[in-house]
Protein backbone atom coordinates (compact mmCIF):
# COMPACT_ATOMS: atom_id res chain seq x y z
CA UNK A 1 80.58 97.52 72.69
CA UNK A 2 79.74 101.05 72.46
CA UNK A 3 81.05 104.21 74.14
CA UNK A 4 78.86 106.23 77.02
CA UNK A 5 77.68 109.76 75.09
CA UNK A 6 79.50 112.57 77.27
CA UNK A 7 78.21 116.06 77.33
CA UNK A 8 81.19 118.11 77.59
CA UNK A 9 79.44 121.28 78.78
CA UNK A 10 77.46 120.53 81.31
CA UNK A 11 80.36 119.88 84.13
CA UNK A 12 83.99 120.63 84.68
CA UNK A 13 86.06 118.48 84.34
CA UNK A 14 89.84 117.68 85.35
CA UNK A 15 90.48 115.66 81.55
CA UNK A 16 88.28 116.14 78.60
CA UNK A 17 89.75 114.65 75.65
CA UNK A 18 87.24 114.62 72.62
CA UNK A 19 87.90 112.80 69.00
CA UNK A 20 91.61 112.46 69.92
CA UNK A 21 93.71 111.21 67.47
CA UNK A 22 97.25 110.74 66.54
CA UNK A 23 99.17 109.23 63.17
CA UNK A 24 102.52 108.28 62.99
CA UNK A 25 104.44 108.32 59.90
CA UNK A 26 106.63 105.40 59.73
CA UNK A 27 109.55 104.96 57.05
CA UNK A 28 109.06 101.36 55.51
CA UNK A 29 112.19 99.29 54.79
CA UNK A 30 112.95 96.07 53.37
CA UNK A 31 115.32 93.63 54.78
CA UNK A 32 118.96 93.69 53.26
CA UNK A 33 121.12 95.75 51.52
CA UNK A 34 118.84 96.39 48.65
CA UNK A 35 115.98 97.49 51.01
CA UNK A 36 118.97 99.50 52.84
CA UNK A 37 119.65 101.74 49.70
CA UNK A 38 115.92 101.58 48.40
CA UNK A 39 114.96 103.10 51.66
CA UNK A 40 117.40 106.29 51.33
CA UNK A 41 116.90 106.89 47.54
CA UNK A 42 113.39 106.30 47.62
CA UNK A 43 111.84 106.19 50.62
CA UNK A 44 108.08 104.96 51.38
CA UNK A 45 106.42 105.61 54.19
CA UNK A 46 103.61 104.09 56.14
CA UNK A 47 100.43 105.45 58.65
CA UNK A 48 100.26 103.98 61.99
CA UNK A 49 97.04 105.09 63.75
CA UNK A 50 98.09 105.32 67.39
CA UNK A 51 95.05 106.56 68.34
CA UNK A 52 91.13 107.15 66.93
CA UNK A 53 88.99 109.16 67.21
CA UNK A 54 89.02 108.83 71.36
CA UNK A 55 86.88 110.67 73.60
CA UNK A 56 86.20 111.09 77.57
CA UNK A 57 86.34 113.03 80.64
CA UNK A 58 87.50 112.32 83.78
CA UNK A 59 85.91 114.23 87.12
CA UNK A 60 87.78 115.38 90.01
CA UNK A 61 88.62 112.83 92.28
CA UNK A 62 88.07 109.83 90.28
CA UNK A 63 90.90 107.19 89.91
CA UNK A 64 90.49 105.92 86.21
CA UNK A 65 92.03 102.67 85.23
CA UNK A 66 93.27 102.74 81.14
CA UNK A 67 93.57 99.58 80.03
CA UNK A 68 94.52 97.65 76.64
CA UNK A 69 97.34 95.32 75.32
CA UNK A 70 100.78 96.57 74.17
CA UNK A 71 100.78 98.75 71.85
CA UNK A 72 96.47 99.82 72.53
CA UNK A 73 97.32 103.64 72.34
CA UNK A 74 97.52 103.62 76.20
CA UNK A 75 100.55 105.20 76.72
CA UNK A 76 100.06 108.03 73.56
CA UNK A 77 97.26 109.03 74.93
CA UNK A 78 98.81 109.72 78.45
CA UNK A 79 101.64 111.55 76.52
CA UNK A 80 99.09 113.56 74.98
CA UNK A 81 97.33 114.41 77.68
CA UNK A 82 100.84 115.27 79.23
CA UNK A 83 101.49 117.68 76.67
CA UNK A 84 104.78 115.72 75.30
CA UNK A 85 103.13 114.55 71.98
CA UNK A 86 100.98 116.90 69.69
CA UNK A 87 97.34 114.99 68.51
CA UNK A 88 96.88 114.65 64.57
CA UNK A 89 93.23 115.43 65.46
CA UNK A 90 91.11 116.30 68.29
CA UNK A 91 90.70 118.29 71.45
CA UNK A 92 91.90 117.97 74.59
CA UNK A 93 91.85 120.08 78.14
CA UNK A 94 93.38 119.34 81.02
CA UNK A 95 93.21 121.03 84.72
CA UNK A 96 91.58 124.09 82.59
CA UNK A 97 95.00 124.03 80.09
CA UNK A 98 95.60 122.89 76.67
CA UNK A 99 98.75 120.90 77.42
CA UNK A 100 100.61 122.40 75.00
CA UNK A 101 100.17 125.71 75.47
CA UNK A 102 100.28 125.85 79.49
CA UNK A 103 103.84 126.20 80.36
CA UNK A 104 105.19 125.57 83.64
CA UNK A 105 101.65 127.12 85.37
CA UNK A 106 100.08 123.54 84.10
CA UNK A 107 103.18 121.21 84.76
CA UNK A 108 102.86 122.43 88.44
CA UNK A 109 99.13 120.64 87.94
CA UNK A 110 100.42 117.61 86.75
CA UNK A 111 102.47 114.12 87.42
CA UNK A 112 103.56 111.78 84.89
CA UNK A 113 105.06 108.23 85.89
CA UNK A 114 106.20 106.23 84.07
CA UNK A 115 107.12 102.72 85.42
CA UNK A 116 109.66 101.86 82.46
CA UNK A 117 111.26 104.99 82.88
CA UNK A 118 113.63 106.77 85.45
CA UNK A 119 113.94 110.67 87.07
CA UNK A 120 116.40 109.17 89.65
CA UNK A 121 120.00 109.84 89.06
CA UNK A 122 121.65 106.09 89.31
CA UNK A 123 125.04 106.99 91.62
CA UNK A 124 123.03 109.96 93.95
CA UNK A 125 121.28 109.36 96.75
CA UNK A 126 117.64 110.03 96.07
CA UNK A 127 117.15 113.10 98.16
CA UNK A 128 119.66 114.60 95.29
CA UNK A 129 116.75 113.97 92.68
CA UNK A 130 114.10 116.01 95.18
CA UNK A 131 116.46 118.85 95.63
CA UNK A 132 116.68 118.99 92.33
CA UNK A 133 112.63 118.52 91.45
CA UNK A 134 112.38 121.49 94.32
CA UNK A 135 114.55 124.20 92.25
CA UNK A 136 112.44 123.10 88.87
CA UNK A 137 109.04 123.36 90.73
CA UNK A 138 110.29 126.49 92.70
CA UNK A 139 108.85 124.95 95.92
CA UNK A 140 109.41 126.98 98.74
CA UNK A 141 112.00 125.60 101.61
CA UNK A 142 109.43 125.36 103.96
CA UNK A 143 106.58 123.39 102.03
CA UNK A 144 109.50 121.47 100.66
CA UNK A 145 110.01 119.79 104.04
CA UNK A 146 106.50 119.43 104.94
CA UNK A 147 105.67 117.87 101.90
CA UNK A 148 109.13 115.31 101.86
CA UNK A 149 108.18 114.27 105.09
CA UNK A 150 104.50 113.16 104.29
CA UNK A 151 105.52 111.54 101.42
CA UNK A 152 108.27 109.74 103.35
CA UNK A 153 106.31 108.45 105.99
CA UNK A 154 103.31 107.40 103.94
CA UNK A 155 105.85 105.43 101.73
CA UNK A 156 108.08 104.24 104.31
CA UNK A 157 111.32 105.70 103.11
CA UNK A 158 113.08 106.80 106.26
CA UNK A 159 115.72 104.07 105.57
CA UNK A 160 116.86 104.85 102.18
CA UNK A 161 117.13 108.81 101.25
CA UNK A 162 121.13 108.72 101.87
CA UNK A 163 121.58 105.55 99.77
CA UNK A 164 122.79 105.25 96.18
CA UNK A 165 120.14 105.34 93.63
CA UNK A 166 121.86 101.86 92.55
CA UNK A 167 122.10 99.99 95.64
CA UNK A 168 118.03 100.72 96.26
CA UNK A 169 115.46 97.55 95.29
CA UNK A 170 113.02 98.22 92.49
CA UNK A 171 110.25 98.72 94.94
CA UNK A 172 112.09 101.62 96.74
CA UNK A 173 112.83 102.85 93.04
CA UNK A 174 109.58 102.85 92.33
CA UNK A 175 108.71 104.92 96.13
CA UNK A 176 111.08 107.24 95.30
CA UNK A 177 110.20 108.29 91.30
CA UNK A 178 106.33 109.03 93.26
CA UNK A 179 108.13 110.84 95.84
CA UNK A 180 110.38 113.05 93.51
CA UNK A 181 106.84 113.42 90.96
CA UNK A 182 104.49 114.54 94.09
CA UNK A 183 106.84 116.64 95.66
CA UNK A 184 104.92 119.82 94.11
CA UNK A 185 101.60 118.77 94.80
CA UNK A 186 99.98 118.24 91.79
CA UNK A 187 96.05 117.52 91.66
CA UNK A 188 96.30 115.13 88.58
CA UNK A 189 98.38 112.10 88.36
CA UNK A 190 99.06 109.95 85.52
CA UNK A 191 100.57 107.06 86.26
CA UNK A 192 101.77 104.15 83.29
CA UNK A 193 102.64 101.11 85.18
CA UNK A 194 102.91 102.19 88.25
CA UNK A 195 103.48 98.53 89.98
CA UNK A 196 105.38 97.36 86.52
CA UNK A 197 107.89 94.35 87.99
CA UNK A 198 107.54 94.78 91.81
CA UNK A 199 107.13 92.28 94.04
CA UNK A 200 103.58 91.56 95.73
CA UNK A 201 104.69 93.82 98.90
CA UNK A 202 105.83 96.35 96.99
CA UNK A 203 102.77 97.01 94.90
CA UNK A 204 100.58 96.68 97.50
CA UNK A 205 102.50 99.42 99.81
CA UNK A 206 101.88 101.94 96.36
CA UNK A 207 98.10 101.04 96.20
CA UNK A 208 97.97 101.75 99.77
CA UNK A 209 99.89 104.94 99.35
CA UNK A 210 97.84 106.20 96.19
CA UNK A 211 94.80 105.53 97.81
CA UNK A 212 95.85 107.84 100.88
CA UNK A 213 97.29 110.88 98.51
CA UNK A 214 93.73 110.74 96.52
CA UNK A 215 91.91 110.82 99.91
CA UNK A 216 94.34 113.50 101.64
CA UNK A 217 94.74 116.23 98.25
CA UNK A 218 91.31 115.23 96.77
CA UNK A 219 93.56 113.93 93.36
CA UNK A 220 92.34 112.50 90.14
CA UNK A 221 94.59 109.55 89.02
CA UNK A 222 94.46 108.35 85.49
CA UNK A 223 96.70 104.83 85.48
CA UNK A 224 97.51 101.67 82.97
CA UNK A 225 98.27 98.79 84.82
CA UNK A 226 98.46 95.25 83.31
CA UNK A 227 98.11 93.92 87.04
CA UNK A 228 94.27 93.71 87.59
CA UNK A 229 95.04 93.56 91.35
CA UNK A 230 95.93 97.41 90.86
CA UNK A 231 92.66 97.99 88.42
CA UNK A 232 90.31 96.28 91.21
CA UNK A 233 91.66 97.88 94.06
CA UNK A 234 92.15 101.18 92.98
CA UNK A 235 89.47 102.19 90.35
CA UNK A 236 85.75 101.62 90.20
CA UNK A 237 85.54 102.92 86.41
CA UNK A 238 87.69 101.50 83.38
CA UNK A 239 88.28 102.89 79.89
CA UNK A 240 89.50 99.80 77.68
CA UNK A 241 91.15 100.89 74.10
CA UNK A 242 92.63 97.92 71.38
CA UNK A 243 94.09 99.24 68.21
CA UNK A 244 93.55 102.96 69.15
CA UNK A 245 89.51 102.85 69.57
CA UNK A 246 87.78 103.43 72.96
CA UNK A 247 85.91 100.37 73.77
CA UNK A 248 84.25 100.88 76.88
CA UNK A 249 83.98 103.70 79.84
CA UNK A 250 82.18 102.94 82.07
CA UNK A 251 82.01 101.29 85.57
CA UNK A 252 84.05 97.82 86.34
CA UNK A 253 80.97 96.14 88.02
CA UNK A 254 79.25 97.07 85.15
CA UNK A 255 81.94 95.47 82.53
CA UNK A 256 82.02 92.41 84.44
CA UNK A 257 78.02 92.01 84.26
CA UNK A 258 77.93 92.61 80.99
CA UNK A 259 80.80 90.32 79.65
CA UNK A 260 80.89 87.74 82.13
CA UNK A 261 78.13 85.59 81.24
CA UNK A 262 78.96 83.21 83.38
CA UNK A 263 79.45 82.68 87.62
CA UNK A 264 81.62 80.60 89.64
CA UNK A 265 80.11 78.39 92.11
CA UNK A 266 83.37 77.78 94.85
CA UNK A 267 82.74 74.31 96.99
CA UNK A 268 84.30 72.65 100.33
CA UNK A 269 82.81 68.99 100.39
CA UNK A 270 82.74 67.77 104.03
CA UNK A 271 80.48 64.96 105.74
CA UNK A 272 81.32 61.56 105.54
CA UNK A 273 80.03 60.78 102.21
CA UNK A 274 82.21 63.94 100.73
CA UNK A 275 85.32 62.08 99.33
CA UNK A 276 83.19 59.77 97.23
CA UNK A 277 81.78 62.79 95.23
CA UNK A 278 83.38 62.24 91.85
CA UNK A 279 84.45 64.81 89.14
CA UNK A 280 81.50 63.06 87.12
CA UNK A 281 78.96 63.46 89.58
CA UNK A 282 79.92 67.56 89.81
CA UNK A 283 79.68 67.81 85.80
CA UNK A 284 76.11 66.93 86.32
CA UNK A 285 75.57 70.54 88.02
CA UNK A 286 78.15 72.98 85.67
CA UNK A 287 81.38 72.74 84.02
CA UNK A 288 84.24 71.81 86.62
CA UNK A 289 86.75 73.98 86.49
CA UNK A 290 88.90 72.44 89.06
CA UNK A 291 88.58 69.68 91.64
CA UNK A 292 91.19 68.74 93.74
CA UNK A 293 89.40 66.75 97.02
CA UNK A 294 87.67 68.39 99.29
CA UNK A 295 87.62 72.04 96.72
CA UNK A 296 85.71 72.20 93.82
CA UNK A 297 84.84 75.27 91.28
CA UNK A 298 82.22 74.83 89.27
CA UNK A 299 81.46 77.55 86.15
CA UNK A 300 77.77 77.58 85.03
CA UNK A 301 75.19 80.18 83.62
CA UNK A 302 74.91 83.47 85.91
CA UNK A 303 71.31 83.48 86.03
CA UNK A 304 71.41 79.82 86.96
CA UNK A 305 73.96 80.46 89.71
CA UNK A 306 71.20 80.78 92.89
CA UNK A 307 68.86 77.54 91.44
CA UNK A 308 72.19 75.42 90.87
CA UNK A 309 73.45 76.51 93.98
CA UNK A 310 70.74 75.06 95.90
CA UNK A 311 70.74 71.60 93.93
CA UNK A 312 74.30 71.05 94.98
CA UNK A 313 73.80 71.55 99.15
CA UNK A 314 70.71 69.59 98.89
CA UNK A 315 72.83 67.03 96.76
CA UNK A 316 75.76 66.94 98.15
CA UNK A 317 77.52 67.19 101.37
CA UNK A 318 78.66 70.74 101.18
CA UNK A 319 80.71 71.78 104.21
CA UNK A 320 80.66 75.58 102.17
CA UNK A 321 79.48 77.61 99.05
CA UNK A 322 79.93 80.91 97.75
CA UNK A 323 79.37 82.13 94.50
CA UNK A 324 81.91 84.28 93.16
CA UNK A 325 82.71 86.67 89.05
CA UNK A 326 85.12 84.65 87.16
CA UNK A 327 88.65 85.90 87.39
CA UNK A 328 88.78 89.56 86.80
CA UNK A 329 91.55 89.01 83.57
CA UNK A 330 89.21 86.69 82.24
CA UNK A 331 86.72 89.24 81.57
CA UNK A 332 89.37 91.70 80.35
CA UNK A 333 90.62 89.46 77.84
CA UNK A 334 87.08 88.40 76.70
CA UNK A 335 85.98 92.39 76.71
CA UNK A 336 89.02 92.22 74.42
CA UNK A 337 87.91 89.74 72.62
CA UNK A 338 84.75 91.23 71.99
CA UNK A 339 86.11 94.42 70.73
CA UNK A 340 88.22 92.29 67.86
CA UNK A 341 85.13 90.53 66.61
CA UNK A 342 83.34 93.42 66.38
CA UNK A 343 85.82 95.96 64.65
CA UNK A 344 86.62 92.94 62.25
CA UNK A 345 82.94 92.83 61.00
């Protein structure tokens, strides 16, 4: 697969990040004693590229979805962007700053989540942690309020700003680590895992919420998600990176047309002949994927999708059809896939 070629002058952008790279050196040691005290007399040391050679841009207002296995370069390149690690190569500029160099001007542009990690002091309430975000951010008293209460309300967290830290679910966790990261306002969100172990509720009440924040402050969110339920509800353009390369930026409807070569052809069998239909008699038409009596999914070539289609209601007693992509981490993991084969060749 092959990277989009991005002008970088043309436009401004929020995120420009062009032949980013980062190296880690990493001290090798065998197992045991031996390796113990072969490691500290003579140490050797090993390259781990993080990241290669990486470059896109991100517009205002889009919500990007990152995506790539453990250990892809995902979350380095957030941290990058963030300003907390240094590239080994590369350029990067974000909301008109070089991360490193911005100071507290471009941290006031800026939130970084991270769903493994915690802001919230465990044994306060979290209205302590907001206070506390206020003096940092130097948010006046006024704008403090006004902004607390629109977060509270669009995340629902009337019930829980007195409670202990500890005695809150992960969901409301999760609410209130946004809440204490938004409370200045920033135009640019990163967000790594946003929905990471919450409950179907739960992560649907934060899609709902980043959707409104983009929509009321005009934001630009750049988020990794392994949940593709967040990916296809939240962002219409991907950027997919395995082993530190880019793989694809582009759009997701794209993506899926290009990998998915296949479509899913979604039966109800009614009439009074339907129950004798026969797993058999369906292979005839596509591969079955499932068939439990009266549902049926059939796989078959996606430009044979509309022709097949028709053979099975003139066929068969079809009660209903629809013709649907195969499942959205099917395509991810093929894209994937892909992206192995051809960086092994």
């Amino acid at each position: 697969m092959s990277v989009a070629t991005v002008d970088f002058f043309t436009m401004p952008a929020v995120v420009t990040a062009e032949q980013l790279s980062k190296t880690f050196r990493v001290k090798v040691r065998d197992p045991g004693l031996k390796g113990a005290l072969r490691a500290l007399l003579r140490p050797r040391y090993r390259e781990v590229h993080a990241v290669r050679d990486v470059t896109f841009r991100i517009d205002p207002g889009e919500i990007v979805a990152f995506l790539g296995p453990n250990g892809a370069g995902k979350t380095t390149t957030l941290k990058m962007l963030t300003g907390l690690l240094y590239p080994t190569a590369g350029q990067v500029r974000v909301a008109d700053f070089v991360p490193w160099t911005g100071g507290p001007a471009f941290k006031r542009r800026i939130a970084l989540v991270l769903g493994n990690r915690q802001q919230l002091v465990w044994d306060l309430p979290p209205e302590e942690t907001f206070l506390l975000n206020r003096a940092i951010y130097d948010i006046p008293e006024r704008a403090y309020r006004e902004r607390l209460a629109e977060l509270v309300s669009l995340l629902e967290l009337g019930d829980v700003l007195q409670k202990p830290v500890r005695q809150l679910s992960l969901g409301e966790r999760m609410k209130c680590e946004l809440t204490a990261s938004l409370l200045h306002s920033p135009p640019l969100l990163f967000l790594d895992e946003p929905t990471l172990g919450l409950d179907v509720t739960a992560q649907d009440a934060i899609r709902r919420f980043l959707i409104e924040y983009r929509s009321r402050h005009n934001a630009t969110v750049l988020l990794t998600s392994h949940y593709m339920q967040d990916v296809t509800a939240l962002a219409s353009r991907v950027l997919m990176i395995n082993r530190g390369r880019l793989l694809y930026d582009g759009a997701l409807e794209a993506l899926v047309a290009r990998i998915a070569r296949t479509k899913r052809i979604e039966l109800v069998l009614g009439g009074t002949d339907g129950n004798r239909v026969t797993a058999d008699a369906l292979a005839v038409f596509g591969e079955v994927k499932a068939f439990h009596f009266p549902n049926a999914v059939l796989e078959v070539r996606r430009e044979d999708a509309p022709a097949t289609s028709a053979r099975l209601l003139a066929a068969l007693p079809v009660a209903d059809l629809s013709i649907e992509d195969p499942p959205i981490e099917e395509v991810i993991r093929h894209a994937f896939a892909q992206g192995f084969e051809e960086a092994d060749a």
